[in-house]
N, C-alpha and C. Protein backbone atom coordinates (compact mmCIF):
# COMPACT_ATOMS: atom_id res chain seq x y z
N UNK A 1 -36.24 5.52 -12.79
CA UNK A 1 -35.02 4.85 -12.37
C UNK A 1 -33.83 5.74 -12.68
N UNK A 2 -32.85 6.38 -11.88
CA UNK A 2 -31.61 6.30 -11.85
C UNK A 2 -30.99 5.75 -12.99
N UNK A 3 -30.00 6.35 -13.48
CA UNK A 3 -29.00 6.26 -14.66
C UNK A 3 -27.75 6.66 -14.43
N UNK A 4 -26.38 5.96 -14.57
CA UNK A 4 -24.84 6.14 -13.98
C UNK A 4 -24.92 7.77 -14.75
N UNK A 5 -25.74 8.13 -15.48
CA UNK A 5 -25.15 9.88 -15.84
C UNK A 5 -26.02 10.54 -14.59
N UNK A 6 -27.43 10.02 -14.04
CA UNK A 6 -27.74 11.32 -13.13
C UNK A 6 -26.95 10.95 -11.80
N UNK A 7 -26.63 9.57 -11.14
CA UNK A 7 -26.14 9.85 -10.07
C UNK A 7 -24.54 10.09 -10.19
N UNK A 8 -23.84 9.87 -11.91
CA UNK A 8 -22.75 11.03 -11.55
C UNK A 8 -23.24 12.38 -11.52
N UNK A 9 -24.13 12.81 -12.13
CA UNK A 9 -24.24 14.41 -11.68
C UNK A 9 -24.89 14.82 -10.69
N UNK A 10 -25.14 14.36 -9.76
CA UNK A 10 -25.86 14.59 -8.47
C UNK A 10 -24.54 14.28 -7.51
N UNK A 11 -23.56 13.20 -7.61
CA UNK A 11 -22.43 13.20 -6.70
C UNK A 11 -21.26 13.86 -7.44
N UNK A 12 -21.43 14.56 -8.71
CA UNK A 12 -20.34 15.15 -9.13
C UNK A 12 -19.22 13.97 -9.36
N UNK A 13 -19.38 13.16 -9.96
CA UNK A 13 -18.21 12.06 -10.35
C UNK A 13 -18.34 11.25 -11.42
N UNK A 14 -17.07 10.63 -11.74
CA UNK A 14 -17.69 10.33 -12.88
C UNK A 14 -17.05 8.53 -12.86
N UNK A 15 -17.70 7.38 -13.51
CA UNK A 15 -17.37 6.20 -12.92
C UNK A 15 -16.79 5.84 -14.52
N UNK A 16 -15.77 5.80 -14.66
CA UNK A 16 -15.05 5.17 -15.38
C UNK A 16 -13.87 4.16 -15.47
N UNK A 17 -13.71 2.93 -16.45
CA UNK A 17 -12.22 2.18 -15.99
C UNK A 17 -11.35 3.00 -16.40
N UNK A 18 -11.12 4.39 -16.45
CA UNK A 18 -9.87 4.76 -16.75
C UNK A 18 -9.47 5.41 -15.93
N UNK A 19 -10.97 5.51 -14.79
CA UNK A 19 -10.59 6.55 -13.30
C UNK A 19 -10.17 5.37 -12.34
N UNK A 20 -10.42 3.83 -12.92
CA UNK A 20 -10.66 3.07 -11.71
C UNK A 20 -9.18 2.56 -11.95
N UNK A 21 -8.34 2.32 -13.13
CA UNK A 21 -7.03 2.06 -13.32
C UNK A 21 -6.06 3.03 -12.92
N UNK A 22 -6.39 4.46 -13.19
CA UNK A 22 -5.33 5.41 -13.05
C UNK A 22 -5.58 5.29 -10.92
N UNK A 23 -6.10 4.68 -10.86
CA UNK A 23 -6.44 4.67 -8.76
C UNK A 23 -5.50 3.38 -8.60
N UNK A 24 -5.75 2.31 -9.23
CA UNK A 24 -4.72 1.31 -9.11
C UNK A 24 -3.41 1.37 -9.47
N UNK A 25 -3.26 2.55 -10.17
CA UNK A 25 -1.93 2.81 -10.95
C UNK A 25 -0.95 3.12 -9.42
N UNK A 26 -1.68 4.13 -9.23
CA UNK A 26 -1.84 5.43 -8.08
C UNK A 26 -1.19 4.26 -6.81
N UNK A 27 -2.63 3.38 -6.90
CA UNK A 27 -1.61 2.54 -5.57
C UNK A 27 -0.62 1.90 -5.62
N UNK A 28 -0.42 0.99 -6.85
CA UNK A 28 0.77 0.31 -7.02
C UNK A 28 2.04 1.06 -6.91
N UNK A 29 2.31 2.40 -7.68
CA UNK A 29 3.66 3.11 -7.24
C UNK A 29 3.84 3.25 -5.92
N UNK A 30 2.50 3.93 -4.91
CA UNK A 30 3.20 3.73 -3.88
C UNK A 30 3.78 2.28 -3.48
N UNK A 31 2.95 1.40 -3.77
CA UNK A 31 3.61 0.10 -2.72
C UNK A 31 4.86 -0.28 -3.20
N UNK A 32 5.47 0.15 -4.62
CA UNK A 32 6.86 0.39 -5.14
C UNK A 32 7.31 0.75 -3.93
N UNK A 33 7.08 2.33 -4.07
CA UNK A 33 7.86 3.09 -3.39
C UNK A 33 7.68 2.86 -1.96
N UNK A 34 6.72 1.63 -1.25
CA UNK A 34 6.69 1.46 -0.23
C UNK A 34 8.42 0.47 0.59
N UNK A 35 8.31 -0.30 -0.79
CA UNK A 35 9.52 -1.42 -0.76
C UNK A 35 10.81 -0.47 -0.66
N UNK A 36 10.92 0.55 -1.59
CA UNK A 36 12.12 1.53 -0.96
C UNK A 36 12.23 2.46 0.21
N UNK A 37 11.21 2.88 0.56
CA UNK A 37 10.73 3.52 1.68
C UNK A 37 11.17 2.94 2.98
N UNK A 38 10.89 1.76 3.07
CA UNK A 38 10.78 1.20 4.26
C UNK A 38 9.68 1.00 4.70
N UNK A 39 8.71 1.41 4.22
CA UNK A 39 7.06 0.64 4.81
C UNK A 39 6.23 2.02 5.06
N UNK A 40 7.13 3.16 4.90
CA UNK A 40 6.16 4.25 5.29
C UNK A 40 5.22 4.47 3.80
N UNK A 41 5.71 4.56 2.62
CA UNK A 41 4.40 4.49 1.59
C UNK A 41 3.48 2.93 2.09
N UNK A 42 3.96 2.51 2.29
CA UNK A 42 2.62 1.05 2.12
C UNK A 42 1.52 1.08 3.80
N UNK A 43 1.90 1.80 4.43
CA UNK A 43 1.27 2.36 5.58
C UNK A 43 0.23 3.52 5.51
N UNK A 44 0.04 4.11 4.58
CA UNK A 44 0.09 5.13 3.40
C UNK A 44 -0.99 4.40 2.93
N UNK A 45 -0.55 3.34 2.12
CA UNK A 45 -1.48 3.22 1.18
C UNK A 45 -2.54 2.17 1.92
N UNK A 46 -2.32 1.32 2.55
CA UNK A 46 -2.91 0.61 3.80
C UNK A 46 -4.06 1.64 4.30
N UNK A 47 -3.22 2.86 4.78
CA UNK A 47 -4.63 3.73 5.36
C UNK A 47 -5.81 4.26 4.45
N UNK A 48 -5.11 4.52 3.65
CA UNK A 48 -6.09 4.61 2.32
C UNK A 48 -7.05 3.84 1.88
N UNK A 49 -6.49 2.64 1.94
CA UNK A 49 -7.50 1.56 1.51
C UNK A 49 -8.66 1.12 2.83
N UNK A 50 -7.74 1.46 4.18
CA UNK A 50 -8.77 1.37 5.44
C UNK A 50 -9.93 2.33 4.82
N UNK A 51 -9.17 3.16 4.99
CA UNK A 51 -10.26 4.68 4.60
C UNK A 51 -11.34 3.90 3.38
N UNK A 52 -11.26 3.66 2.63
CA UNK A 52 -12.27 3.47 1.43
C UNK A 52 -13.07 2.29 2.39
N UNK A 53 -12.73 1.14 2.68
CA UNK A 53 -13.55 0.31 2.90
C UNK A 53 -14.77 1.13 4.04
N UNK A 54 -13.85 1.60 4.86
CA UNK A 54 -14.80 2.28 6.03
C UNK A 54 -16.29 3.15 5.38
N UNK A 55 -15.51 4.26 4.27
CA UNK A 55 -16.53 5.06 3.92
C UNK A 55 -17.48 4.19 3.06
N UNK A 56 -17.26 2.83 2.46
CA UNK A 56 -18.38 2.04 2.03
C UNK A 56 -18.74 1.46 2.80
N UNK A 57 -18.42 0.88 4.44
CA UNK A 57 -19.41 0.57 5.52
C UNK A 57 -20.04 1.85 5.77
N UNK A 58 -19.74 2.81 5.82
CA UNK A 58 -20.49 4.18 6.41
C UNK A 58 -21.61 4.04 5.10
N UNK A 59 -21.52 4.34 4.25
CA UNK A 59 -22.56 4.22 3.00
C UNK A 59 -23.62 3.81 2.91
N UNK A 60 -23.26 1.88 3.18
CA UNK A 60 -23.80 1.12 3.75
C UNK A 60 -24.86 1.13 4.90
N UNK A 61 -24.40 1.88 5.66
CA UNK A 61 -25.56 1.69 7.09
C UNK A 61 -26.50 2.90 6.73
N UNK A 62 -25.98 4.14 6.02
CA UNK A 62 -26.68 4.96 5.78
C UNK A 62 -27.85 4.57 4.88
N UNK A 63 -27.47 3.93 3.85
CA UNK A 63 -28.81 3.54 2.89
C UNK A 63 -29.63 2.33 3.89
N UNK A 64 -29.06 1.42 4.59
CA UNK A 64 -30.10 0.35 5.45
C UNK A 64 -30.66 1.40 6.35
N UNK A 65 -30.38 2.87 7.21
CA UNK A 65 -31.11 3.68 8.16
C UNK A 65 -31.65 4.13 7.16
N UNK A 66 -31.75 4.95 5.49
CA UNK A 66 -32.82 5.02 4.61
C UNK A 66 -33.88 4.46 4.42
N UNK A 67 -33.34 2.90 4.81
CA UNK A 67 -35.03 1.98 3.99
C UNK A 67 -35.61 1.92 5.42
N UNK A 68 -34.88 1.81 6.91
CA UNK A 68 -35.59 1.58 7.83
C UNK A 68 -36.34 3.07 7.88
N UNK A 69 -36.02 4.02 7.86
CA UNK A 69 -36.95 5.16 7.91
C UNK A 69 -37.91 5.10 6.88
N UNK A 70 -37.86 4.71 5.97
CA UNK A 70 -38.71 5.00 4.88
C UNK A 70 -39.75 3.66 5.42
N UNK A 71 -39.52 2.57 5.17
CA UNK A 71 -40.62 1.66 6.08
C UNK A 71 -41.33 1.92 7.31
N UNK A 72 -40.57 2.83 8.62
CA UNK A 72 -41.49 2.86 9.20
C UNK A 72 -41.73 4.04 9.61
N UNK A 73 -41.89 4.83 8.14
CA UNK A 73 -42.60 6.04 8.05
C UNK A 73 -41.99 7.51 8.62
N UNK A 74 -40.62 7.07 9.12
CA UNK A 74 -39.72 8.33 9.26
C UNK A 74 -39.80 9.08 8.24
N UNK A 75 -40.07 8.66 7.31
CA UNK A 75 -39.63 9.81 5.99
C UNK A 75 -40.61 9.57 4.88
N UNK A 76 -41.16 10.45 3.69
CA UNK A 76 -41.25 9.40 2.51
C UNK A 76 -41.07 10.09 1.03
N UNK A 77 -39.73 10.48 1.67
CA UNK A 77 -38.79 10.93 0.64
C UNK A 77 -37.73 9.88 0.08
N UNK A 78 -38.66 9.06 -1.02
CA UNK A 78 -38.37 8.14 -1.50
C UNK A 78 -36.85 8.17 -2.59
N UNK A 79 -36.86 9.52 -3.36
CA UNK A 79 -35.40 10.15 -3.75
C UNK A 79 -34.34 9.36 -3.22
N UNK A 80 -34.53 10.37 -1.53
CA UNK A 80 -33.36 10.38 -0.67
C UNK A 80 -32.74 9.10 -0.45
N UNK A 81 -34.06 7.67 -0.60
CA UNK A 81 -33.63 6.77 -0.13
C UNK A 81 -32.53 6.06 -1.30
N UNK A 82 -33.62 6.21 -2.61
CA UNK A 82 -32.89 6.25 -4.03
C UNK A 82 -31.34 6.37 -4.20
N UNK A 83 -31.34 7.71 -3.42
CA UNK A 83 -29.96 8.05 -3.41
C UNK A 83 -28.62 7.41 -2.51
N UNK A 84 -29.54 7.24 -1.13
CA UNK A 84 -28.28 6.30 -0.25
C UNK A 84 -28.20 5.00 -0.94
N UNK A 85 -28.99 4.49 -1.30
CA UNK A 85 -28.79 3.34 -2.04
C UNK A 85 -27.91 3.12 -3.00
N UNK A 86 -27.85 4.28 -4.21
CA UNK A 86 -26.65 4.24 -5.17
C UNK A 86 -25.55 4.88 -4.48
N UNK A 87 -25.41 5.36 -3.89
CA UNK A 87 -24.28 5.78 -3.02
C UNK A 87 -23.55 4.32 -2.33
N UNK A 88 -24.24 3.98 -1.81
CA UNK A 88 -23.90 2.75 -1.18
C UNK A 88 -23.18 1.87 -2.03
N UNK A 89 -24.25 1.73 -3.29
CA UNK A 89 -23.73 0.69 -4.63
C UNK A 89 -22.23 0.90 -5.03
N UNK A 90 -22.38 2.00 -5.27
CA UNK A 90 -21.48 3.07 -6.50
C UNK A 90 -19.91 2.56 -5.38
N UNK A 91 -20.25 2.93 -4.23
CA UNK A 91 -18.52 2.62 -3.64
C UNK A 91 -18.57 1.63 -3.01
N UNK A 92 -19.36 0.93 -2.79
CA UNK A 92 -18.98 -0.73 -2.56
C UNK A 92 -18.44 -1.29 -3.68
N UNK A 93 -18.84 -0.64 -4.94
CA UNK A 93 -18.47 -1.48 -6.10
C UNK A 93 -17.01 -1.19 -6.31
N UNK A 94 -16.94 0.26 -6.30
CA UNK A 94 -15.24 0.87 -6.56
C UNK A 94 -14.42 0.24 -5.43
N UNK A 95 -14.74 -0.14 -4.64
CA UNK A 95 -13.83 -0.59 -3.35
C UNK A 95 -13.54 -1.93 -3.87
N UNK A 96 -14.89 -2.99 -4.50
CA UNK A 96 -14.52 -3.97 -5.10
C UNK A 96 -13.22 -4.44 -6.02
N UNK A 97 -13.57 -3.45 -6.94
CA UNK A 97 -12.90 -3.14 -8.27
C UNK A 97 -11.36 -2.84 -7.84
N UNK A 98 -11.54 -2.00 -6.87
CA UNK A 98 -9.74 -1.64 -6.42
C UNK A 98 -9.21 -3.05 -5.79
N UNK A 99 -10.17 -3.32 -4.99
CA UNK A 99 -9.43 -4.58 -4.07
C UNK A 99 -9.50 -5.73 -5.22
N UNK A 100 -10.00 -5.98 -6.42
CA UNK A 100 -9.70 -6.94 -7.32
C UNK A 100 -8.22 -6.65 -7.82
N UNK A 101 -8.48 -5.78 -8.43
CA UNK A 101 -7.13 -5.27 -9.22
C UNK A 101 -5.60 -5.47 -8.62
N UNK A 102 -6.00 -4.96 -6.82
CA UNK A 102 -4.34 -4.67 -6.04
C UNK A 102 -4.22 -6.61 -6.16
N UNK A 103 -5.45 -7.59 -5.90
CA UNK A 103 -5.22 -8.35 -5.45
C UNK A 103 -4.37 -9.29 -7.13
N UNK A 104 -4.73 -8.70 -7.96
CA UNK A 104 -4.50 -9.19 -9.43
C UNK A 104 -2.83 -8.67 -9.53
N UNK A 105 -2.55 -7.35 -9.23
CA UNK A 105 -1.32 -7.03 -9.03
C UNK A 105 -0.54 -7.85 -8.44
N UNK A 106 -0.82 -7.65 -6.76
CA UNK A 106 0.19 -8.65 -6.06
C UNK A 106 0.47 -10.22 -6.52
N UNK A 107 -0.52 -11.10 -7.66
CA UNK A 107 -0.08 -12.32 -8.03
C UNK A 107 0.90 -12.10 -9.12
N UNK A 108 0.58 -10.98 -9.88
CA UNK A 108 1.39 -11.07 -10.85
C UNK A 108 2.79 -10.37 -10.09
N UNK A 109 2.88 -9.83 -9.26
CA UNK A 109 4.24 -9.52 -8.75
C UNK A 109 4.93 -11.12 -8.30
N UNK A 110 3.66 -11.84 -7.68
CA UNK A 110 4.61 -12.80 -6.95
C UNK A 110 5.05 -14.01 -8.15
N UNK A 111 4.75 -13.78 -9.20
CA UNK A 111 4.96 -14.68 -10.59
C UNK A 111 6.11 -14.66 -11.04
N UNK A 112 7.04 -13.18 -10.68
CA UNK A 112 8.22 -12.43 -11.37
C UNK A 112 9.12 -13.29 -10.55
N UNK A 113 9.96 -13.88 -11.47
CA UNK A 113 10.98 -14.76 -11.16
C UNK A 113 12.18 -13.71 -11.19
N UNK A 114 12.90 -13.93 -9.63
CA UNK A 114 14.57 -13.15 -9.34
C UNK A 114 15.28 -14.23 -10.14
């Protein structure tokens, strides 16, 4: 079985809450700086966040075309499948984790009494 140290060292990354806060940090200034901007940071950060969800649907279909090859005998490089699978996991989960957090942000913004 797979362990968060080999598939960080096989994707070169490393999964920590201090990588997953300093990313929420990351977004919240922009959407600051979106409110002074005029909407071009939060368009910005909007695409960004398109971008992540997408590359965890892309992830996604890649590890389900893994198990369908591996079931019907396309492959039986069982690794590989190993691997789309935590791939899949690993940023569905971070996509989670971000979209908890912005969504934890924006209540506590809307709490702040003018």
């Amino acid at each position: 079985m797979l362990t968060n140290n080999d598939i960080s060292q096989l994707y070169n990354v490393t999964f920590q809450p201090a990588t997953v806060q300093r990313a929420v940090t990351d977004t919240a200034q922009k959407a600051v700086g979106a409110a002074e901007d005029g909407g071009d940071a939060f368009k910005g950060f909007f695409d960004a966040a398109m971008g992540a969800v997408n590359q965890a649907s892309a992830n996604i279909g890649a590890a389900e075309q893994a198990q369908i090859d591996l079931a019907t005998g396309k492959t039986d490089d069982i690794l590989a499948v190993m691997m789309a699978q935590e791939k899949a996991y690993s940023s569905l989960n971070f996509t989670v984790q971000v979209t908890n957090r912005v969504i934890e942000a924006y209540r506590e913004i809307m709490r702040i009494q003018l």
